[in-house]
Protein backbone atom coordinates (compact mmCIF):
# COMPACT_ATOMS: atom_id res chain seq x y z
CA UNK A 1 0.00 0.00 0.00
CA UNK A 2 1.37 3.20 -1.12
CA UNK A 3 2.37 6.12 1.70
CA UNK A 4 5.02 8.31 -0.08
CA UNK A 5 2.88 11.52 1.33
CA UNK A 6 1.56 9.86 4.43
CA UNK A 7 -1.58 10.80 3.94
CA UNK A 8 -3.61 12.25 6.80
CA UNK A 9 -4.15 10.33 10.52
CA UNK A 10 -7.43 10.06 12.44
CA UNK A 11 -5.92 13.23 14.59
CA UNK A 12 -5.15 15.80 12.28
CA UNK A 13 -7.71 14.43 9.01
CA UNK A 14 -10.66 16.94 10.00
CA UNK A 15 -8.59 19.90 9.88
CA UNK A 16 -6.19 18.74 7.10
CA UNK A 17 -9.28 19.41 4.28
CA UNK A 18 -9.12 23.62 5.11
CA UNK A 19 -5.88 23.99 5.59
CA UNK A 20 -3.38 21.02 4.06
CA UNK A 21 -0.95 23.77 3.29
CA UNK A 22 -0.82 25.31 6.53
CA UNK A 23 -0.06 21.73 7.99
CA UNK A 24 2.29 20.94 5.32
CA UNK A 25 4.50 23.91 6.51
CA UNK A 26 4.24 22.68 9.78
CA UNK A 27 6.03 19.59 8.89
CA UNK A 28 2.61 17.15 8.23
CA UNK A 29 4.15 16.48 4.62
CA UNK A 30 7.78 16.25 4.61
CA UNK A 31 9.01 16.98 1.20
CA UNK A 32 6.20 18.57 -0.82
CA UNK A 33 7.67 21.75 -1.90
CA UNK A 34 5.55 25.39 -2.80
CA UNK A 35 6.04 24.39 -6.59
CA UNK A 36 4.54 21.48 -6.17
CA UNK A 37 1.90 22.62 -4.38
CA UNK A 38 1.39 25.24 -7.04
CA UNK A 39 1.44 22.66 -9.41
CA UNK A 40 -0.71 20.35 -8.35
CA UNK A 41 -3.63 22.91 -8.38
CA UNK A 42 -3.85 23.11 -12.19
CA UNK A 43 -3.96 20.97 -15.45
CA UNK A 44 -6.92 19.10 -14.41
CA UNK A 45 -9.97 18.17 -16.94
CA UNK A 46 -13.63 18.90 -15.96
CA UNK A 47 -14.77 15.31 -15.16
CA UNK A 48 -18.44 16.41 -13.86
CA UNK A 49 -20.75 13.65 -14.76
CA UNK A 50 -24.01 15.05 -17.16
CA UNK A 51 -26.22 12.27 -18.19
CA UNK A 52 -26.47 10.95 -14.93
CA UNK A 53 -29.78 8.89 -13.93
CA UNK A 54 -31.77 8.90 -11.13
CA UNK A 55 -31.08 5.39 -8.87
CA UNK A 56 -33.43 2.66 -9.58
CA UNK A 57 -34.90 2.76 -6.37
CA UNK A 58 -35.71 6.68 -6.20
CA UNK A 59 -39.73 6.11 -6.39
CA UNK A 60 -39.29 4.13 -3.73
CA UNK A 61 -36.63 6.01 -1.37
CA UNK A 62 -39.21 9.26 -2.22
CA UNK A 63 -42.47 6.82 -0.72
CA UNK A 64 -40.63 5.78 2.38
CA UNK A 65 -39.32 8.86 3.52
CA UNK A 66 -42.91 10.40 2.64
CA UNK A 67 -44.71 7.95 5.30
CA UNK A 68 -42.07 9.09 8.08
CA UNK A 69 -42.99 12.25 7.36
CA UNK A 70 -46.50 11.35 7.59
CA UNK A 71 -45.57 9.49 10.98
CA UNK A 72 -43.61 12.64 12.71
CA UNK A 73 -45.17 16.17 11.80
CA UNK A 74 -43.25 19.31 13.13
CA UNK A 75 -40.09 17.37 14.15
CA UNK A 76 -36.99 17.88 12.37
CA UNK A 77 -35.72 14.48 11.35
CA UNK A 78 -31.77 13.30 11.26
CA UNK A 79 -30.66 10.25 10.06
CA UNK A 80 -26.88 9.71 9.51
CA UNK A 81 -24.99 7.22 7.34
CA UNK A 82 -21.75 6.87 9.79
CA UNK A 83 -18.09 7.19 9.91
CA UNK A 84 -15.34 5.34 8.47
CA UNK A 85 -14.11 2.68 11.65
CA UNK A 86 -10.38 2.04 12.15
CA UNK A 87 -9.27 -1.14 11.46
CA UNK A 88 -5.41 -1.11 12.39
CA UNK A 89 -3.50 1.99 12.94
CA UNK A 90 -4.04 3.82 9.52
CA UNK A 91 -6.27 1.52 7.37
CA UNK A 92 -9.93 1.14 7.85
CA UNK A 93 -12.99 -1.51 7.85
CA UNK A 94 -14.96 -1.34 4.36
CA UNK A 95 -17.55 1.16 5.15
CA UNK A 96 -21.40 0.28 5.02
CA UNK A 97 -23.90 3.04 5.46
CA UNK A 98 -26.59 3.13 7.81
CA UNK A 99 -29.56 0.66 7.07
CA UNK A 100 -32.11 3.67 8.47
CA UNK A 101 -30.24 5.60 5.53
CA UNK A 102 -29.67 3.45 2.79
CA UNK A 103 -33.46 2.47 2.92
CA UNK A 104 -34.64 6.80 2.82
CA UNK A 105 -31.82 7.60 0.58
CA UNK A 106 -30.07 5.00 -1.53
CA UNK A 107 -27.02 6.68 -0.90
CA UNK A 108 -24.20 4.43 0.73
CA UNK A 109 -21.17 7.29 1.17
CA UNK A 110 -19.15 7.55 4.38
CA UNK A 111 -20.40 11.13 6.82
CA UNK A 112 -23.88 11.37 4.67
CA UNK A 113 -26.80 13.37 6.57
CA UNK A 114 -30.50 13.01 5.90
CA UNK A 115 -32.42 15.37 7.36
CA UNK A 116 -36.15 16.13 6.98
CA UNK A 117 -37.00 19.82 8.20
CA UNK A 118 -40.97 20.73 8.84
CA UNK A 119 -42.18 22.33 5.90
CA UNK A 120 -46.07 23.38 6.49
CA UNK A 121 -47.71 20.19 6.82
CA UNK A 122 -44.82 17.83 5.73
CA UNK A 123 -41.08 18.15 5.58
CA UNK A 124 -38.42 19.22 3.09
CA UNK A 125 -35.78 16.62 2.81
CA UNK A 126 -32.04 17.50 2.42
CA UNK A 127 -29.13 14.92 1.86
CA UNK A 128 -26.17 16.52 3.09
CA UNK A 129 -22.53 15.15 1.58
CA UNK A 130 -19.01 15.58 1.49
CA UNK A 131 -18.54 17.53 -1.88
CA UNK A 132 -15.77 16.19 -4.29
CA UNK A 133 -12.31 16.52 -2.79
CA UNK A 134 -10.85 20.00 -3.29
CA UNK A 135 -7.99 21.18 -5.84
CA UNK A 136 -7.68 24.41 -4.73
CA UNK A 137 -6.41 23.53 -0.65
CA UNK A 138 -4.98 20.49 -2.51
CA UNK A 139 -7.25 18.41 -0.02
CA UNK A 140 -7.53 15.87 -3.16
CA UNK A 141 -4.07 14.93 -3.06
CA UNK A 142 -2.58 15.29 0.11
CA UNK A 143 -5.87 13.98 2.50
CA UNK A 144 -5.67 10.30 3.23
CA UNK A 145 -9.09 10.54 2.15
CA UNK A 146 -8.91 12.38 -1.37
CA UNK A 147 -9.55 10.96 -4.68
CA UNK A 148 -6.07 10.44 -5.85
CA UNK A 149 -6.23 8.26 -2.32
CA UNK A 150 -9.66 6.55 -2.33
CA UNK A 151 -10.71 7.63 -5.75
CA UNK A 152 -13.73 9.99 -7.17
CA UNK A 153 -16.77 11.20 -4.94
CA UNK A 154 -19.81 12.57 -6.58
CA UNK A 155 -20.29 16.03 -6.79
CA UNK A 156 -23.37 17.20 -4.51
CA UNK A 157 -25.14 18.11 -8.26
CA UNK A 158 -24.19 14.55 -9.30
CA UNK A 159 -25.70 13.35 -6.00
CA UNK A 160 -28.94 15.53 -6.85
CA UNK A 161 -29.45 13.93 -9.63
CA UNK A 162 -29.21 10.36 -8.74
CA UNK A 163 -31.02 10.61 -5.38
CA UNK A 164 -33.63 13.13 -6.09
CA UNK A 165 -32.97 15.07 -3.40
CA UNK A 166 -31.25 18.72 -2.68
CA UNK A 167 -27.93 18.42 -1.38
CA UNK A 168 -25.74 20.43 0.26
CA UNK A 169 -22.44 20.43 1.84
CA UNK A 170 -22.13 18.30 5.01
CA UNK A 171 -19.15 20.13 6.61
CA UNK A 172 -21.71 23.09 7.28
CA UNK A 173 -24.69 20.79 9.10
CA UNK A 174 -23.58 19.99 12.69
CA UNK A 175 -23.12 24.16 13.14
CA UNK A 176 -26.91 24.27 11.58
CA UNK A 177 -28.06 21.47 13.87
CA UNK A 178 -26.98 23.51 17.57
CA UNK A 179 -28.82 26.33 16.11
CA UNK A 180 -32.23 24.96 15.34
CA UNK A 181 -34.88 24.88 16.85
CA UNK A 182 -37.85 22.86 17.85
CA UNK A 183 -38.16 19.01 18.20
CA UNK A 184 -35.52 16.70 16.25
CA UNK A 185 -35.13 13.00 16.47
CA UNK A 186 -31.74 11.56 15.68
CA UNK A 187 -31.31 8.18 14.93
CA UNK A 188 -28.39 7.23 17.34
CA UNK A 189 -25.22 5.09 17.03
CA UNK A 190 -23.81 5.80 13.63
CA UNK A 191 -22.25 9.57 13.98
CA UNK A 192 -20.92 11.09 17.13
CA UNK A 193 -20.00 14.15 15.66
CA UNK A 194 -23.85 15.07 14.79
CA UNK A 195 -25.52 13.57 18.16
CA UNK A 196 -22.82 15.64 19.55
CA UNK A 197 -24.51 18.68 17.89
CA UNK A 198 -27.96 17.84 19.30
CA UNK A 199 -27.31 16.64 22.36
CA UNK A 200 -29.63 18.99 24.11
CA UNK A 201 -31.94 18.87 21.72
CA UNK A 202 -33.12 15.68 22.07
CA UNK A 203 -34.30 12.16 24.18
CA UNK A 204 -33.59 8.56 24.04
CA UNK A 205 -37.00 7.89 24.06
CA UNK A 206 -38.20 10.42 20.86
CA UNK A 207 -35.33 9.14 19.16
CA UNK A 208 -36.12 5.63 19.88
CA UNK A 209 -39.85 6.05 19.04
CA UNK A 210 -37.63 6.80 15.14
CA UNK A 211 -35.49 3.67 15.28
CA UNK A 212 -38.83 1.75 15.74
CA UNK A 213 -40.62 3.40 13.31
CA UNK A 214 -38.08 2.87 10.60
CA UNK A 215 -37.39 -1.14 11.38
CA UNK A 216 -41.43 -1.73 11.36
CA UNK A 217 -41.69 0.56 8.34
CA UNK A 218 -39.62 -2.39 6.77
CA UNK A 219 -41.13 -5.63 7.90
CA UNK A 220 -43.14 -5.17 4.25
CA UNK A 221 -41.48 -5.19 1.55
CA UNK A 222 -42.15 -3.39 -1.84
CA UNK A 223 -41.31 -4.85 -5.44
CA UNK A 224 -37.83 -2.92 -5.24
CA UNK A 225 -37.13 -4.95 -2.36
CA UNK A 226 -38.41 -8.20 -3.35
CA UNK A 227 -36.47 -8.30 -6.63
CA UNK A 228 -33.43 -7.44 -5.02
CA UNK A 229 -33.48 -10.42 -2.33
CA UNK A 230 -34.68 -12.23 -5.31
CA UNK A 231 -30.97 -11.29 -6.59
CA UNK A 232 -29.20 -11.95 -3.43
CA UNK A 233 -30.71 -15.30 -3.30
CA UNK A 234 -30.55 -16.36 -6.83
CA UNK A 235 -26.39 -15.23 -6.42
CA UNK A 236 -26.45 -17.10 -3.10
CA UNK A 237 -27.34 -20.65 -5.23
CA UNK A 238 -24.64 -20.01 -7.78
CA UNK A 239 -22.17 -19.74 -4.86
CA UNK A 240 -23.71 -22.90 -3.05
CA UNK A 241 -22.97 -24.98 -6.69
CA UNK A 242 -19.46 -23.24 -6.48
CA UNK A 243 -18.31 -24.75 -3.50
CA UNK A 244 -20.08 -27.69 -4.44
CA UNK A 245 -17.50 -28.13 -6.95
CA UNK A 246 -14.86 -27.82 -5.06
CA UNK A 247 -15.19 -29.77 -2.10
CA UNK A 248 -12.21 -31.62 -3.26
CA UNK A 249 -9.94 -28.72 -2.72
CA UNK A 250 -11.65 -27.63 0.38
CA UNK A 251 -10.86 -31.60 1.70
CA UNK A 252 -7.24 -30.86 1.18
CA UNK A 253 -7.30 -27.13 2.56
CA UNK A 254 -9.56 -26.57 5.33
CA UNK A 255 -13.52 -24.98 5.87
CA UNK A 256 -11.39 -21.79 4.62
CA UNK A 257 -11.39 -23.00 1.02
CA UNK A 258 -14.99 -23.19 1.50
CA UNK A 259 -15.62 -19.87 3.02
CA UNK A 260 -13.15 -18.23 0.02
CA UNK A 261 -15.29 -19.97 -2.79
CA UNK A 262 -18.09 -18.33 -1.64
CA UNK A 263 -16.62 -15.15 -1.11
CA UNK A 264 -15.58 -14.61 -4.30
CA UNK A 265 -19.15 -15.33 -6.06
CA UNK A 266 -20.69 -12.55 -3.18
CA UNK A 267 -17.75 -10.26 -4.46
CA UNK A 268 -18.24 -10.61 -7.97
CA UNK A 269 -21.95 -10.46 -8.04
CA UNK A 270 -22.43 -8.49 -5.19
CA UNK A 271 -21.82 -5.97 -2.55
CA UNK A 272 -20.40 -8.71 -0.01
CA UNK A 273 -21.54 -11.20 2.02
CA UNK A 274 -24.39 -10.41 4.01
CA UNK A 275 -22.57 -12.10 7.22
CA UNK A 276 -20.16 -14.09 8.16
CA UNK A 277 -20.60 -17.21 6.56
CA UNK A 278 -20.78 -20.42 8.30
CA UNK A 279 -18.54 -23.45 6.55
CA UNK A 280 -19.29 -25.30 9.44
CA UNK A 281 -17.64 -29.60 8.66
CA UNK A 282 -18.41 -32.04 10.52
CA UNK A 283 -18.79 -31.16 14.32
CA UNK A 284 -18.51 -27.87 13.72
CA UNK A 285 -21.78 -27.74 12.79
CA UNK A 286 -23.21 -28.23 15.95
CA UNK A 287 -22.42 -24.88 16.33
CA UNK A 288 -24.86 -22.15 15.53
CA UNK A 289 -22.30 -19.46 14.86
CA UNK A 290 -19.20 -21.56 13.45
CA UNK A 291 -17.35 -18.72 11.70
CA UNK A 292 -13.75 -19.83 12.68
CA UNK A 293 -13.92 -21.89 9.89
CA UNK A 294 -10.33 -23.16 10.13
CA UNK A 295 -11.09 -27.08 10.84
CA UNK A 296 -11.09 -30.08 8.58
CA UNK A 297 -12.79 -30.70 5.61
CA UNK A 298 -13.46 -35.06 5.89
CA UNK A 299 -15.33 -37.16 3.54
CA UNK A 300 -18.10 -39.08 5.51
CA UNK A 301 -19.04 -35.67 7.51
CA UNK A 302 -21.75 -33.42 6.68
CA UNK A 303 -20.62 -29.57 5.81
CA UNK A 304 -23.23 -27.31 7.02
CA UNK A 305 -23.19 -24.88 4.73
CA UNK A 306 -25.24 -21.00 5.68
CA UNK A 307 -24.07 -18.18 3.75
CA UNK A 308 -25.55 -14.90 2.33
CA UNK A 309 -24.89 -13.17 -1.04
CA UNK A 310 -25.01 -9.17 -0.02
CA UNK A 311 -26.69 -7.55 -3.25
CA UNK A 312 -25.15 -3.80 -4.26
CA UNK A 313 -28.37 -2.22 -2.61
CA UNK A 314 -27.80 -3.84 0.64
CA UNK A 315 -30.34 -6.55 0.43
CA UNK A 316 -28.81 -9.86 1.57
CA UNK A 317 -29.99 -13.80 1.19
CA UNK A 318 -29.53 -16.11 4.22
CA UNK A 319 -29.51 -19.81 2.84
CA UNK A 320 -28.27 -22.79 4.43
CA UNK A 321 -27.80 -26.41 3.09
CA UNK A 322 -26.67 -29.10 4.69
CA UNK A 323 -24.36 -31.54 2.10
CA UNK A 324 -22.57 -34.97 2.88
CA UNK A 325 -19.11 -33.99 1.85
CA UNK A 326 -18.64 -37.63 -0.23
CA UNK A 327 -22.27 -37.13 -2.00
CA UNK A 328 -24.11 -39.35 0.32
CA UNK A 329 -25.61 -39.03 3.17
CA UNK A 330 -25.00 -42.44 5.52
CA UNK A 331 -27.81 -44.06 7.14
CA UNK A 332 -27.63 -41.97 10.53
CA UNK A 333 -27.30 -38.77 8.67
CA UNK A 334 -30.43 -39.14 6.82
CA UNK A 335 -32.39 -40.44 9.40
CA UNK A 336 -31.86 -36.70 11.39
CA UNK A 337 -31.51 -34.85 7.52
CA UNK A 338 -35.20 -35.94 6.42
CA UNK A 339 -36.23 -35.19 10.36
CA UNK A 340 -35.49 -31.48 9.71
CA UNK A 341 -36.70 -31.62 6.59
CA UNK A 342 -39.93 -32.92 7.41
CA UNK A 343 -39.89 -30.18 10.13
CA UNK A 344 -39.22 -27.23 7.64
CA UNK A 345 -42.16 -28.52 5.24
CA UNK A 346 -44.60 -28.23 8.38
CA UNK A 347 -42.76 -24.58 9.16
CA UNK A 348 -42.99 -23.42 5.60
CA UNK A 349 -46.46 -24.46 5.16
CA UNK A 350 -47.33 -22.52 8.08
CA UNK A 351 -46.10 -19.19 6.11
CA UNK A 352 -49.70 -17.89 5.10
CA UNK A 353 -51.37 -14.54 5.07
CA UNK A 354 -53.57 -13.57 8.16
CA UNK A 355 -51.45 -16.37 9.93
CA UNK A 356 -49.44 -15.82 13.14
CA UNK A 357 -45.90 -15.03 13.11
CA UNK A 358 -44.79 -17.56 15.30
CA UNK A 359 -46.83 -20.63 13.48
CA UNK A 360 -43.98 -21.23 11.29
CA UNK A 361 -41.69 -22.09 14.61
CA UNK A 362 -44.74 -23.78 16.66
CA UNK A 363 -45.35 -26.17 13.64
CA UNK A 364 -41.74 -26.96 12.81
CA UNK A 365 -40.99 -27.66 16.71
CA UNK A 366 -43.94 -30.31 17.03
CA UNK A 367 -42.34 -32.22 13.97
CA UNK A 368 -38.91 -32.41 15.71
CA UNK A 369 -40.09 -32.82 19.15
CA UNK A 370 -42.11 -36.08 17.97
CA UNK A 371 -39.05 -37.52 16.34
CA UNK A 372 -37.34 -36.72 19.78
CA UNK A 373 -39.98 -38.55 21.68
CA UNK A 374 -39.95 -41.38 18.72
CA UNK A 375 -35.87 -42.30 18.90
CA UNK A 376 -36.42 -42.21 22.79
CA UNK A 377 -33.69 -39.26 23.36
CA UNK A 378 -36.65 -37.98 25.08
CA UNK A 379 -39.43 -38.98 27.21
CA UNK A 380 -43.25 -37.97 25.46
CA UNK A 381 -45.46 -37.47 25.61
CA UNK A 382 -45.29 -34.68 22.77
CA UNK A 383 -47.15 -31.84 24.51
CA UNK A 384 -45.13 -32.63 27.55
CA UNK A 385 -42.18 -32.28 26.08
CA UNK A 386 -42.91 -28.61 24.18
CA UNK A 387 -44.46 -27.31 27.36
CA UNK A 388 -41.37 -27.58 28.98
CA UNK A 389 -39.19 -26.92 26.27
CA UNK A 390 -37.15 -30.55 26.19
CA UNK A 391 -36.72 -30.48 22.92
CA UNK A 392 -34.38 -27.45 22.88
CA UNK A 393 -31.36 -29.21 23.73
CA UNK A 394 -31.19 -30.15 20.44
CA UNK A 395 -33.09 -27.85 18.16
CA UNK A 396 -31.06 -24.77 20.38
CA UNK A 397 -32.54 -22.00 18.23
CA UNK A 398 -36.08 -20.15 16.73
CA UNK A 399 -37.03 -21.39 13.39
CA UNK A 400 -36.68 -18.37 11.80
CA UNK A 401 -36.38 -14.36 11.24
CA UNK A 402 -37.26 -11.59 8.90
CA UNK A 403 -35.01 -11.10 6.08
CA UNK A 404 -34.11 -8.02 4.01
CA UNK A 405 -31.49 -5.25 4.23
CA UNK A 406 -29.97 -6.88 7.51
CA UNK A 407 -29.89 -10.82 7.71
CA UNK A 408 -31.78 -10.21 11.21
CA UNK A 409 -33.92 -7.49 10.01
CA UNK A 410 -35.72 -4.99 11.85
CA UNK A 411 -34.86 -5.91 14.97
CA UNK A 412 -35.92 -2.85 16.56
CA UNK A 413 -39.84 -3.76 15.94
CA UNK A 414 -41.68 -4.09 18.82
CA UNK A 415 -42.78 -7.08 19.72
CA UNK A 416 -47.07 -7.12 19.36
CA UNK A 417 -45.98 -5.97 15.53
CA UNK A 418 -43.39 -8.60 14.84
CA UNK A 419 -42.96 -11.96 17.30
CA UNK A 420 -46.86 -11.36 17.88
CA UNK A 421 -47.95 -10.06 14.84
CA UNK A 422 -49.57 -11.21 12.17
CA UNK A 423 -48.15 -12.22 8.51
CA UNK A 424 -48.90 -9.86 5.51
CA UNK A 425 -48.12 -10.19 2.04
CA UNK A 426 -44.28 -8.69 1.19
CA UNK A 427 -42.89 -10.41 4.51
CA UNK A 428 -39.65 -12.08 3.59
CA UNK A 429 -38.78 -14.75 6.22
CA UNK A 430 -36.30 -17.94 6.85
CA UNK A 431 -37.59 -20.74 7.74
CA UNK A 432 -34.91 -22.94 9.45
CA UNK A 433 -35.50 -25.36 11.74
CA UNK A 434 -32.15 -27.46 13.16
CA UNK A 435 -30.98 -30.77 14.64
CA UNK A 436 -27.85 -30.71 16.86
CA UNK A 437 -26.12 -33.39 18.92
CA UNK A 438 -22.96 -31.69 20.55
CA UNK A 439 -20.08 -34.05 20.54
CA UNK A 440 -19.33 -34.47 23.71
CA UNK A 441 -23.40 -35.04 24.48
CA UNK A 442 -23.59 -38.29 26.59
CA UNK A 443 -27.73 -38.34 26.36
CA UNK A 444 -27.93 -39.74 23.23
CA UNK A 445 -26.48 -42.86 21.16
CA UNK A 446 -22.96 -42.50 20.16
CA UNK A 447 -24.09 -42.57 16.53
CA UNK A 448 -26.00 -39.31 16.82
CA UNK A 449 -23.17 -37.24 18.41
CA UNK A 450 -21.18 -34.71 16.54
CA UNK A 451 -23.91 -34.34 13.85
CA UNK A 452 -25.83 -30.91 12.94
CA UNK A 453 -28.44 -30.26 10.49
CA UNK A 454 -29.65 -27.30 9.53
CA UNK A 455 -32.15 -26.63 6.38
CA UNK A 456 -33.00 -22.79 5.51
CA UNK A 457 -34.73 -20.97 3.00
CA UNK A 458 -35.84 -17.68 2.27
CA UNK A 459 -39.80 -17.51 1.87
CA UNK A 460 -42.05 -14.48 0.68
CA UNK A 461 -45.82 -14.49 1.95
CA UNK A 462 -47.76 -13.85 -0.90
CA UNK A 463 -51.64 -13.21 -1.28
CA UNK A 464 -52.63 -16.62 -1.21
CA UNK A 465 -49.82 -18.33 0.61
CA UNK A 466 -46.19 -18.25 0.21
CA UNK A 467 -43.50 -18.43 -2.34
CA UNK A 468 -39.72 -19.93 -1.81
CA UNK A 469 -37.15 -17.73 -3.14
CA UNK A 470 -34.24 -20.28 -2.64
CA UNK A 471 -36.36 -23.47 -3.88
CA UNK A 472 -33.30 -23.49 -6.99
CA UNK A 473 -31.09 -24.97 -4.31
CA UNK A 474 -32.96 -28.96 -3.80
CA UNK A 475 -34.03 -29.86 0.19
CA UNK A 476 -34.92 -33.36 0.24
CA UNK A 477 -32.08 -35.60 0.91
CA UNK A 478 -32.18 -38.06 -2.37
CA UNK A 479 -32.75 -34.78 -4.48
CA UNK A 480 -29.55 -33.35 -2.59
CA UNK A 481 -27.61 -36.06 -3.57
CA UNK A 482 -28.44 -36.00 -7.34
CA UNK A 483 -27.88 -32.14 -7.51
CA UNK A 484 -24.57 -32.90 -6.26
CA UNK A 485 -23.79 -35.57 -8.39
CA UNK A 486 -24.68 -33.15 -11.52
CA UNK A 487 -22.85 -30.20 -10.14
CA UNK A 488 -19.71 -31.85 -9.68
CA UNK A 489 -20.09 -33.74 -13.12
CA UNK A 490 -20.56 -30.74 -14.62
CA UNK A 491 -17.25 -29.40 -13.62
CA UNK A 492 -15.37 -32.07 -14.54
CA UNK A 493 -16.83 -32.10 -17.94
């Protein structure tokens, strides 16, 4: 990594972008003479973009950020992207913007601003943005964050134009913010320096009452939305027949091999993974959260396999398979495979309209408590055993979650509108009930320990039921084992 000009540090990078020359004098940039300051300022070409288009989701970033108007009259409205976050000394973490703010906006830039202000009966919406690096203060080339550095920002009448939105210069806002007036609600957590700016202007609870508002305002989804988890998933099956293919190479590596395969189809397709993905081999899937994924790759285990394609808009899949490394599942391994996958039918099937969220989980819970109770790791009967919760030992988790621009998504809904609430059409859910027999578990056969299943796909409520996004990828266990079979033939061919 280049750092002839070493480029600005988190302590002196604010001021460095008004006065780079003044700091340069004082011995910030060793070596970079007047002249070539001077020099530097000129004998550039106008690169302002003209025929730019609005972003394909502006009808729908203009509807959403219409019904929180609707929602808070006569409050002023802030919603931040965020800051870059140090990774190491003087190199930082990929930046993602805000959910809150990608969903009103579109925009995914580092130190973005929404803010609504009351306008008569509604609001008047304002993106605020760092402008393109400047020539003149040579900010451009000497800030670690310029664009000879980190390459070419929009200008704010380039950002006009693709968010449909006035924009202004986000270096003047947190000055404007301790000057107004009136109520404001801030959504918290993602800038310091503009909560710092309101910070007697506002509560936890008003700006709570916006968090919640903007994580229900997302449990529906609109057609945007559903074609772009549509992408993510269809992305997330290409990556699931990648490392299909290479199981081979990930028996002589490690899980790693695994985890990089799929990596690379979220990176070419997409923005990134939409979490870390779990390559989880053999007894490491037991684990709910297996991300280490340094262990052994071993033909005979199972390779529980839950991973997320990240599309460019934010929207992410969340698919997991569960694949016999050699092709085949052996007779123990189907017997608890075809348990689960009886028990995500009965969840999926549950997935209606009008129904209650937490069917999907009640139904799928019966079907793996009465296997329980029917290999006798358990004592029935049945409704005995899901009163008290037995069957958790093994099934550990809840069958599911909404899905969209967060893998758990909208978490900040309140409970009577999501756990207790009641399905609509443009839900996105997983479905994905589990089996899991630790390996050091001493209640249950020797056969059964060190084995975890897992089956999960992504499922839209519709108007008269439901329909599976991720139903490309095969569930039941003889169809699993023919779809490998033809993916790995058709590499070799």
């Amino acid at each position: 990594m280049a750092d002839e000009l070493e480029p600005a540090t988190p302590e002196n990078e604010a001021t460095e972008a008004e006065e780079p020359i003044k700091q340069r004098k004082n011995g910030l940039y060793p070596g970079v003479s007047d002249e070539l300051t001077e020099n530097m300022k000129s004998g550039w070409a106008d690169t302002e973009l003209h025929d730019l288009r609005p972003i394909a989701q502006a009808a729908e970033t203009a509807a959403r950020r219409a019904a929180l108007s609707a929602r808070f009259p006569g409050d002023r409205l802030v919603i931040p992207s965020g800051n870059l976050k140090t990774r190491s000394n003087d190199t930082e973490y990929p930046f993602r913007a805000s959910v809150e703010y990608a969903y009103l906006t579109g925009n995914q830039t580092e130190d973005g601003v929404l803010v609504l202000e009351p306008k008569g009966e509604g609001h008047e919406a304002t993106l605020y943005l760092l402008p393109r690096s400047d020539r003149e203060n040579g900010e451009f080339w000497l800030s670690g964050q310029g664009e000879l550095w980190v390459g070419r920002r929009h200008s704010l009448t380039e950002s006009e134009k693709l968010y449909g939105i006035p924009v202004s210069d986000v270096r003047e806002l947190a000055d404007s913010l301790r000057e107004a007036t009136g109520p404001v609600r801030v959504v918290r957590g993602h800038d310091a320096g503009i909560e710092a700016a309101l910070t007697d202007k506002v509560t936890a609870e008003r700006d709570e009452e916006l968090r919640v508002f903007l994580s229900e305002a997302r449990l529906v989804k609109d057609e945007f939305e559903i074609g772009e988890l549509q992408k993510a998933v269809d992305s997330t099956v290409r990556g699931f027949e990648d490392v299909v293919r290479v199981l081979d190479k990930a028996e002589a590596t490690s899980e790693r091999y695994i985890e990089g395969t799929f990596f690379l189809r979220a990176r070419v397709e997409g923005n990134d993974v939409g979490y870390g993905s779990i390559c989880a081999a053999g007894p490491h899937a037991t684990t709910l959260h297996w991300v280490r994924n340094d262990g052994p790759v071993r033909s005979g285990d199972l390779l529980l396999l839950d991973a997320g394609v990240e599309t460019h808009t934010y929207y992410t899949a969340d698919v997991t398979r569960t694949l016999p490394i050699n092709g085949r599942f052996s007779e123990i391994q189907r017997k608890i495979y075809d348990a689960v996958y009886d028990a995500q039918e009965a969840g999926i099937a549950a997935v209606q309209p009008g129904g209650k969220y937490r069917d999907f989980h009640d139904a799928a819970q019966r079907v793996l408590t009465e296997r329980l109770v029917e290999w006798g790791l358990v004592e029935g009967p049945v409704e005995r055993v899901l009163e008290l919760g037995l069957q958790r030992r093994w099934t550990l988790h809840g069958t599911g979650h909404m899905l969209g621009m967060d893998v758990h998504d909208c978490a900040a809904a309140r409970v009577e509108t999501y756990v207790d609430g009641t399905l609509e059409p443009g839900m996105v859910l997983t479905v994905e009930p589990g089996l899991y027999f630790q390996a050091d578990d001493l209640t249950v056969p020797e056969e059964y320990r060190g084995i975890g299943v897992r089956i999960e796909d992504d499922i839209l409520v519709t108007e008269n039921g439901n329909r599976n996004l991720s139903a490309a990828l095969p569930r039941r266990s003889d169809e699993v084992e023919l779809w490998m079979a033809s993916v790995k033939g058709a590499g070799q061919s």
